[in-house]
PDB file of N, CA and C in Angstrom:
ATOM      1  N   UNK A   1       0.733  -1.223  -9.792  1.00  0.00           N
ATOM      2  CA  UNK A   1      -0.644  -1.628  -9.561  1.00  0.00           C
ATOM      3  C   UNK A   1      -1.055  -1.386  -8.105  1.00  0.00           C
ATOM      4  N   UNK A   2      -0.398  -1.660  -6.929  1.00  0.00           N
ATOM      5  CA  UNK A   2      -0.468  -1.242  -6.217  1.00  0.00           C
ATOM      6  C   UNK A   2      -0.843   0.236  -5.139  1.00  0.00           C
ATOM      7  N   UNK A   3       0.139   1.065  -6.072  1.00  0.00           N
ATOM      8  CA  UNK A   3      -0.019   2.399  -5.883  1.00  0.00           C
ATOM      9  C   UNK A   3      -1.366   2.738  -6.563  1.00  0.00           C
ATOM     10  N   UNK A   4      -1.705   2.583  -7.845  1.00  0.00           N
ATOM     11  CA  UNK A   4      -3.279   2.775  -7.910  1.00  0.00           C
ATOM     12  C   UNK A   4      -3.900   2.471  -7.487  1.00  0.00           C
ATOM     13  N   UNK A   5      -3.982   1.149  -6.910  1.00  0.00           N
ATOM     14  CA  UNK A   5      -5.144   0.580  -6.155  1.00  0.00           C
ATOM     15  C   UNK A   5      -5.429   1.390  -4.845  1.00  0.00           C
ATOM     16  N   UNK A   6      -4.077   1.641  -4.289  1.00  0.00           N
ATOM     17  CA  UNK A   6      -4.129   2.510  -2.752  1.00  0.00           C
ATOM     18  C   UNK A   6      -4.931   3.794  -3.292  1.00  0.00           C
ATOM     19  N   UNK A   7      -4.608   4.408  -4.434  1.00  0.00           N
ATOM     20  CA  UNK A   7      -4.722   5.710  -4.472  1.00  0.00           C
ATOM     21  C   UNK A   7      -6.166   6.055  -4.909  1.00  0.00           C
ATOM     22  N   UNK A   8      -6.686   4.928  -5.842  1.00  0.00           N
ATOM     23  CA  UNK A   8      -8.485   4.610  -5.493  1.00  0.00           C
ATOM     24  C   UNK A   8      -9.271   4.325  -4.631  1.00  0.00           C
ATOM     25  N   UNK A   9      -8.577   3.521  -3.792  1.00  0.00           N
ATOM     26  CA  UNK A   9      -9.127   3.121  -2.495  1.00  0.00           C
ATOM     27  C   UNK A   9      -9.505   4.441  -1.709  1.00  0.00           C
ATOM     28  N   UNK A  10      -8.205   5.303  -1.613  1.00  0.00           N
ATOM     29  CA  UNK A  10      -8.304   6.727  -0.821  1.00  0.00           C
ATOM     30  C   UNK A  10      -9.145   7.227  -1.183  1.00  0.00           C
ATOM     31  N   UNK A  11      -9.345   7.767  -2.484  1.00  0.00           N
ATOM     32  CA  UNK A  11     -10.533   8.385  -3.270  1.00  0.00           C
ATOM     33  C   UNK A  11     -11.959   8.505  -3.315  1.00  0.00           C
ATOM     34  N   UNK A  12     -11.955   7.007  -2.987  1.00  0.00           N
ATOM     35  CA  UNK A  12     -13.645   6.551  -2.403  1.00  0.00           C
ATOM     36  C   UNK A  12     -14.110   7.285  -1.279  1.00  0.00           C
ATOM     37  N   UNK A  13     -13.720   7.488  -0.844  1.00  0.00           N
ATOM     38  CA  UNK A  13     -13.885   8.477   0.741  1.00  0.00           C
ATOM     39  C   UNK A  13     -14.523   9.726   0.333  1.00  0.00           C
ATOM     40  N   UNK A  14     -13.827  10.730  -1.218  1.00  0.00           N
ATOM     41  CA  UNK A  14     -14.369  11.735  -1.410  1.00  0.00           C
ATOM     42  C   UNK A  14     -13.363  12.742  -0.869  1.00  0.00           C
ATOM     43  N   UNK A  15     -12.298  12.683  -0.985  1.00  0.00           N
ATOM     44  CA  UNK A  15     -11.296  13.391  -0.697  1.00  0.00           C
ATOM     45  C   UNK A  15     -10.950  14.363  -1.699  1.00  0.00           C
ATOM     46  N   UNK A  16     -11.020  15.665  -1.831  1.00  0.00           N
ATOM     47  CA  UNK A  16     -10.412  16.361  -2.788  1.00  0.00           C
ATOM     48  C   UNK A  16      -9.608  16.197  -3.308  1.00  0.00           C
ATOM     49  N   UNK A  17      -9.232  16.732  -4.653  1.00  0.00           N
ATOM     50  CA  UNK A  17      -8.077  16.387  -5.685  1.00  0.00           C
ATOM     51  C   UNK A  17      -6.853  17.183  -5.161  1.00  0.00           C
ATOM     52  N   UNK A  18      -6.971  17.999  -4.224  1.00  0.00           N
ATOM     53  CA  UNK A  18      -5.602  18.574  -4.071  1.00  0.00           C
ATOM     54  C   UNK A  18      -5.049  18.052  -2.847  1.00  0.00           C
ATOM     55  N   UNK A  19      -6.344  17.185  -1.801  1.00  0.00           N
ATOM     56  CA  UNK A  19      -5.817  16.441  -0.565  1.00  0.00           C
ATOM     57  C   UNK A  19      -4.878  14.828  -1.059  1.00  0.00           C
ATOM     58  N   UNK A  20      -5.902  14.287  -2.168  1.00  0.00           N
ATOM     59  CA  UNK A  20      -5.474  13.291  -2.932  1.00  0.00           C
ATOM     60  C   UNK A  20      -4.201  13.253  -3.674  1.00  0.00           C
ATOM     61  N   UNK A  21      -3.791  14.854  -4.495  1.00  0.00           N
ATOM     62  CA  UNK A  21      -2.139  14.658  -5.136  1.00  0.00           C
ATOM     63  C   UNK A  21      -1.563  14.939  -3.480  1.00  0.00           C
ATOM     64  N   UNK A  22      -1.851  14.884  -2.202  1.00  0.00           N
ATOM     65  CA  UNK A  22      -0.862  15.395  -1.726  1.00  0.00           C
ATOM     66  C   UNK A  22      -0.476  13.932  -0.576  1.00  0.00           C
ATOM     67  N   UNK A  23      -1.470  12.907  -1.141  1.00  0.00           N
ATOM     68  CA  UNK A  23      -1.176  11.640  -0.296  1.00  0.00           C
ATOM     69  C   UNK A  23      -0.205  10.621  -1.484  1.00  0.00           C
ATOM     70  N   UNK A  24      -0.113  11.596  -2.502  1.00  0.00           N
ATOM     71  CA  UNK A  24       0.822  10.429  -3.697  1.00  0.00           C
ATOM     72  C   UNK A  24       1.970   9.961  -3.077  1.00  0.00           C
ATOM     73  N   UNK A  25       3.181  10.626  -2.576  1.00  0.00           N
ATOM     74  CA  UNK A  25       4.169  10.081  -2.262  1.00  0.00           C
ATOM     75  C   UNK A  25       4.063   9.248  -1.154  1.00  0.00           C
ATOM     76  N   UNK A  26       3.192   9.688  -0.207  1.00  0.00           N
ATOM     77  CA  UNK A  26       3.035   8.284   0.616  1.00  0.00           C
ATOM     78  C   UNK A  26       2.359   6.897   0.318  1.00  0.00           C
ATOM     79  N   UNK A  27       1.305   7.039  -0.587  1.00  0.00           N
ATOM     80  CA  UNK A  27       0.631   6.255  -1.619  1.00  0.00           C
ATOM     81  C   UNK A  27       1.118   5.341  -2.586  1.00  0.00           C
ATOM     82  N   UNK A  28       2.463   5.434  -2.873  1.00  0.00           N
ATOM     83  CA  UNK A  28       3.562   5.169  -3.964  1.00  0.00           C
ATOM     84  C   UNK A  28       4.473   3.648  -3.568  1.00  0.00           C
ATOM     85  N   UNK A  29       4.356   3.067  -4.146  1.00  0.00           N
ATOM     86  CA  UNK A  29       5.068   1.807  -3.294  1.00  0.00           C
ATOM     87  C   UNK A  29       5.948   1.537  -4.689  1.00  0.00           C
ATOM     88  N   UNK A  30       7.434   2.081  -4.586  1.00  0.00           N
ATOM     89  CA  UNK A  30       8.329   1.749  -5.659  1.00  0.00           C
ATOM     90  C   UNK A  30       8.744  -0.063  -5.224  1.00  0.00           C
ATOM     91  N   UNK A  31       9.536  -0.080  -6.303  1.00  0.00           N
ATOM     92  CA  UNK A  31      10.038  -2.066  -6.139  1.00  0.00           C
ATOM     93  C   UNK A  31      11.131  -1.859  -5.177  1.00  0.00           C
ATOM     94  N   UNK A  32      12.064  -1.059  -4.713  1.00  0.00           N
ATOM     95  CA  UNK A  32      12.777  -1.033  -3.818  1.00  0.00           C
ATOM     96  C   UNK A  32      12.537  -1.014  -2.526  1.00  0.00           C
ATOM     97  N   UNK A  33      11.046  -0.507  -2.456  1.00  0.00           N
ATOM     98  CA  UNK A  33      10.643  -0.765  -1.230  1.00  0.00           C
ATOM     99  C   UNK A  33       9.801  -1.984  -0.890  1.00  0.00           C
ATOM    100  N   UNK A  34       9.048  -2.615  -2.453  1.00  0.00           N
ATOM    101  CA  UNK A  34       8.582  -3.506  -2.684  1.00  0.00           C
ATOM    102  C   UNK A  34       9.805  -5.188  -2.033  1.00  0.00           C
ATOM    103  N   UNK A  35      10.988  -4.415  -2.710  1.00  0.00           N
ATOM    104  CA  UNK A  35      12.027  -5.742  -2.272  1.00  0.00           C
ATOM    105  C   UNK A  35      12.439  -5.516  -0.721  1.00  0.00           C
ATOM    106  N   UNK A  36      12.209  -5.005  -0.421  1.00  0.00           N
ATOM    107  CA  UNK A  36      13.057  -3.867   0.784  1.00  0.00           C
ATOM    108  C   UNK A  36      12.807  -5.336   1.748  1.00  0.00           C
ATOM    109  N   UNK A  37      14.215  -5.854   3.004  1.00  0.00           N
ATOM    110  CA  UNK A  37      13.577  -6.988   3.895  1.00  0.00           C
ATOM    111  C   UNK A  37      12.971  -6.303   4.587  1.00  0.00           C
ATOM    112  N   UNK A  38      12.751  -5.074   5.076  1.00  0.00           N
ATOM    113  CA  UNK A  38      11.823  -4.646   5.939  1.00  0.00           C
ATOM    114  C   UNK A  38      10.235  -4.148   6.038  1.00  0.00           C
ATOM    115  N   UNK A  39      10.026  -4.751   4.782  1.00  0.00           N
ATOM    116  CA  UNK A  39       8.501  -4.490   4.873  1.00  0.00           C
ATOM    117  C   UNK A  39       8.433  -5.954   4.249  1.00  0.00           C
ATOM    118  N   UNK A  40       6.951  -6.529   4.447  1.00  0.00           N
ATOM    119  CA  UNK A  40       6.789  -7.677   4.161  1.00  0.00           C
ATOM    120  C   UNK A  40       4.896  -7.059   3.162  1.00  0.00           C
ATOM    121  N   UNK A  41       5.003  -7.112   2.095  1.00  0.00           N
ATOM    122  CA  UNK A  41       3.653  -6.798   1.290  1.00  0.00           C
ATOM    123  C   UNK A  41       2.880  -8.614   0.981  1.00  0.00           C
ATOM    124  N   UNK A  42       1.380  -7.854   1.055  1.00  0.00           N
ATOM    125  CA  UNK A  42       1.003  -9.227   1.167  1.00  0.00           C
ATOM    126  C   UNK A  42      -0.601  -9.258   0.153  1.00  0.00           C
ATOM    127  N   UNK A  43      -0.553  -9.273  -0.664  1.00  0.00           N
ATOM    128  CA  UNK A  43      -1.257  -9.288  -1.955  1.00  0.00           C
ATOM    129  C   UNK A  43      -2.587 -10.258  -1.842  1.00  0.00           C
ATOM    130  N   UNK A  44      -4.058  -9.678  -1.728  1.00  0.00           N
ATOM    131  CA  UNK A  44      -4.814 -10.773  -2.335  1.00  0.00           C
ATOM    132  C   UNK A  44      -5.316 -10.387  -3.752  1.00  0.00           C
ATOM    133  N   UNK A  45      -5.103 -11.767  -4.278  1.00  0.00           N
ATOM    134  CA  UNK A  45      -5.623 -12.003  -6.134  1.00  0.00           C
ATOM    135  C   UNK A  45      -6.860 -12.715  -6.177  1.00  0.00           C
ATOM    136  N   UNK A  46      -7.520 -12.787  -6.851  1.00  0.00           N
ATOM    137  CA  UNK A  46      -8.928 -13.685  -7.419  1.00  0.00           C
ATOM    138  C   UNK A  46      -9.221 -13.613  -8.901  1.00  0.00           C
ATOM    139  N   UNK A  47      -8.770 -14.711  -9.265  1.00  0.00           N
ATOM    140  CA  UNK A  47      -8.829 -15.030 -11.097  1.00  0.00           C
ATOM    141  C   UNK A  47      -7.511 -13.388 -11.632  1.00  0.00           C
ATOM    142  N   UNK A  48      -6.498 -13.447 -11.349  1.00  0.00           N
ATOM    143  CA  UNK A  48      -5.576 -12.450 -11.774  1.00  0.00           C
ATOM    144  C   UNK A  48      -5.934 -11.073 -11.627  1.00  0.00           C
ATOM    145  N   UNK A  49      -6.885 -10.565 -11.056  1.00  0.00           N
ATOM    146  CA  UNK A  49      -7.018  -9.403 -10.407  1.00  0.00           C
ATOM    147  C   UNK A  49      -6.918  -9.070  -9.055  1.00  0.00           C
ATOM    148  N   UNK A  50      -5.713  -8.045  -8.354  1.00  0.00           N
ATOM    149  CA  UNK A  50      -5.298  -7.822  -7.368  1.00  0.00           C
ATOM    150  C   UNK A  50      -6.756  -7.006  -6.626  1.00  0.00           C
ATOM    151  N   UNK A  51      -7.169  -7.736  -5.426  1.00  0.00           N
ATOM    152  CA  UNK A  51      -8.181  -7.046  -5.093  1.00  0.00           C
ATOM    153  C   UNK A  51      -7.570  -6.713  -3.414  1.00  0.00           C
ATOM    154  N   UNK A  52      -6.810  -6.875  -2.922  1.00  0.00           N
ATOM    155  CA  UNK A  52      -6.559  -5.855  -2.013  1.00  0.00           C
ATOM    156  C   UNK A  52      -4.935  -6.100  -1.790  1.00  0.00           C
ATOM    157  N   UNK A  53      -4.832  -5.507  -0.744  1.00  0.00           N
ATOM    158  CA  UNK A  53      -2.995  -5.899  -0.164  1.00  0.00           C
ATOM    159  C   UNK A  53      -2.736  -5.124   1.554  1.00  0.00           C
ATOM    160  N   UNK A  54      -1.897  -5.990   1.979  1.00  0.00           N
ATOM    161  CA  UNK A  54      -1.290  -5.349   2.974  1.00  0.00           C
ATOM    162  C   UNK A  54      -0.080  -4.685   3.667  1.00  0.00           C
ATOM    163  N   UNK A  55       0.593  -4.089   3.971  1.00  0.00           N
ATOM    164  CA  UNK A  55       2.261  -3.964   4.170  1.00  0.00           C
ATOM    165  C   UNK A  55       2.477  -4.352   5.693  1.00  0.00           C
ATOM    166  N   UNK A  56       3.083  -4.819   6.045  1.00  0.00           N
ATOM    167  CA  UNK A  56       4.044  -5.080   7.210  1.00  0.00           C
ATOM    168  C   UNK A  56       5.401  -4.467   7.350  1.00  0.00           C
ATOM    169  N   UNK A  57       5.677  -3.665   8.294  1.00  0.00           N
ATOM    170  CA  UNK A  57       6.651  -3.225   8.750  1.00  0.00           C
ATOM    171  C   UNK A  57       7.502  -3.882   9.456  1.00  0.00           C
ATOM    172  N   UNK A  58       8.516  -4.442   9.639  1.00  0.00           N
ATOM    173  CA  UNK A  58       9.469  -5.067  10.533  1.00  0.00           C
ATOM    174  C   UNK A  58      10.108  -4.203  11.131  1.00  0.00           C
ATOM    175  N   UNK A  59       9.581  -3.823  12.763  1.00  0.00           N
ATOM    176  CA  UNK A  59      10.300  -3.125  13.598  1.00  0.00           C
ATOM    177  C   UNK A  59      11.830  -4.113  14.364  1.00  0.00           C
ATOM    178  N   UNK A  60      11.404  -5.185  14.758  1.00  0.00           N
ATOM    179  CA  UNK A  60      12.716  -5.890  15.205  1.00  0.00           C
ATOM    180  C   UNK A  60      12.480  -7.460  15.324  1.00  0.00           C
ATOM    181  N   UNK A  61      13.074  -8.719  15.508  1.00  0.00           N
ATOM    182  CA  UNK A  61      12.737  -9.708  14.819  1.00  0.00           C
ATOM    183  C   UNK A  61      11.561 -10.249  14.635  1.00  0.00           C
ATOM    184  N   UNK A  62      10.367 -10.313  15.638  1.00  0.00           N
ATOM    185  CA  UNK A  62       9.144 -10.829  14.915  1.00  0.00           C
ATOM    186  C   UNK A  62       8.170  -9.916  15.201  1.00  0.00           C
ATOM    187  N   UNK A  63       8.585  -8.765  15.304  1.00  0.00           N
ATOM    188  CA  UNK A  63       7.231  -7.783  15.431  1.00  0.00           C
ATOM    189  C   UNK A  63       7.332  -6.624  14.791  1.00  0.00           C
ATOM    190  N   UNK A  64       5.915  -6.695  14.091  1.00  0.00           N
ATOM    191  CA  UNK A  64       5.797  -6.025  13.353  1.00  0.00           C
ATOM    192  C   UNK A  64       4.823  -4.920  12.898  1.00  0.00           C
ATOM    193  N   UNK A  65       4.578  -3.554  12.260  1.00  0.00           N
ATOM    194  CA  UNK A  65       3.899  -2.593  12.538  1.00  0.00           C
ATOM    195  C   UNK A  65       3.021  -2.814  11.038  1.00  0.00           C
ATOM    196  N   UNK A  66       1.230  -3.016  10.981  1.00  0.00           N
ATOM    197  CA  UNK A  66       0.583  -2.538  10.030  1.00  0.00           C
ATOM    198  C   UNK A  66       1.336  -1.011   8.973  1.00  0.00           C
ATOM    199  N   UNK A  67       1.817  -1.344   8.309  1.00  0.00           N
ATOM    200  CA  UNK A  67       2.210   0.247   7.565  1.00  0.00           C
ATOM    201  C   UNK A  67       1.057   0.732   6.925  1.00  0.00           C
ATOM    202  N   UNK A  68      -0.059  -0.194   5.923  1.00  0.00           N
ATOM    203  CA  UNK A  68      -1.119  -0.045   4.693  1.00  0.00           C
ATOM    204  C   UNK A  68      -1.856  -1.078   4.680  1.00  0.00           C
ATOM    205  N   UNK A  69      -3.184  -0.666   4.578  1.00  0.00           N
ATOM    206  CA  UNK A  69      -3.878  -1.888   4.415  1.00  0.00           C
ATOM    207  C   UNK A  69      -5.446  -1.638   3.311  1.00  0.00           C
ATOM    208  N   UNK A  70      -5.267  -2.133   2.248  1.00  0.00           N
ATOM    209  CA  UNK A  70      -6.153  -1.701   1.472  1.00  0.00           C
ATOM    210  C   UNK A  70      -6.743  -2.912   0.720  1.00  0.00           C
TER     211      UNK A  70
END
């Protein structure tokens, strides 16, 4: 759900379909990276629909780099 949401979000902009398949793999948020301790994802919901999210990067103990924010 995630990865679609990013990958609509991008879309809105008006980005071509061949600029758009070529942001998929960065666009892609598998559960391993989802579990991963080094990113911290941060989900807003309203009545069970995910309406945005954020990623956090953990560079070293409390600081940390925006990775995605949609």
């Amino acid at each position: 759900m995630l990865s679609d949401l990013a990958m609509r979000s991008k879309a809105h902009w008006g980005y071509s379909q061949e600029f758009m398949k070529s942001c998929e793999d960065e666009l892609t948020f598998a559960p391993d990276q989802i579990g991963n301790d080094r990113f911290d994802f941060v989900v807003v919901e309203k009545d069970g629909k995910i309406l945005g999210f954020y990623v956090l990067k953990r560079l070293f103990n409390a600081k940390f780099e925006v990775e995605n924010f949609w």
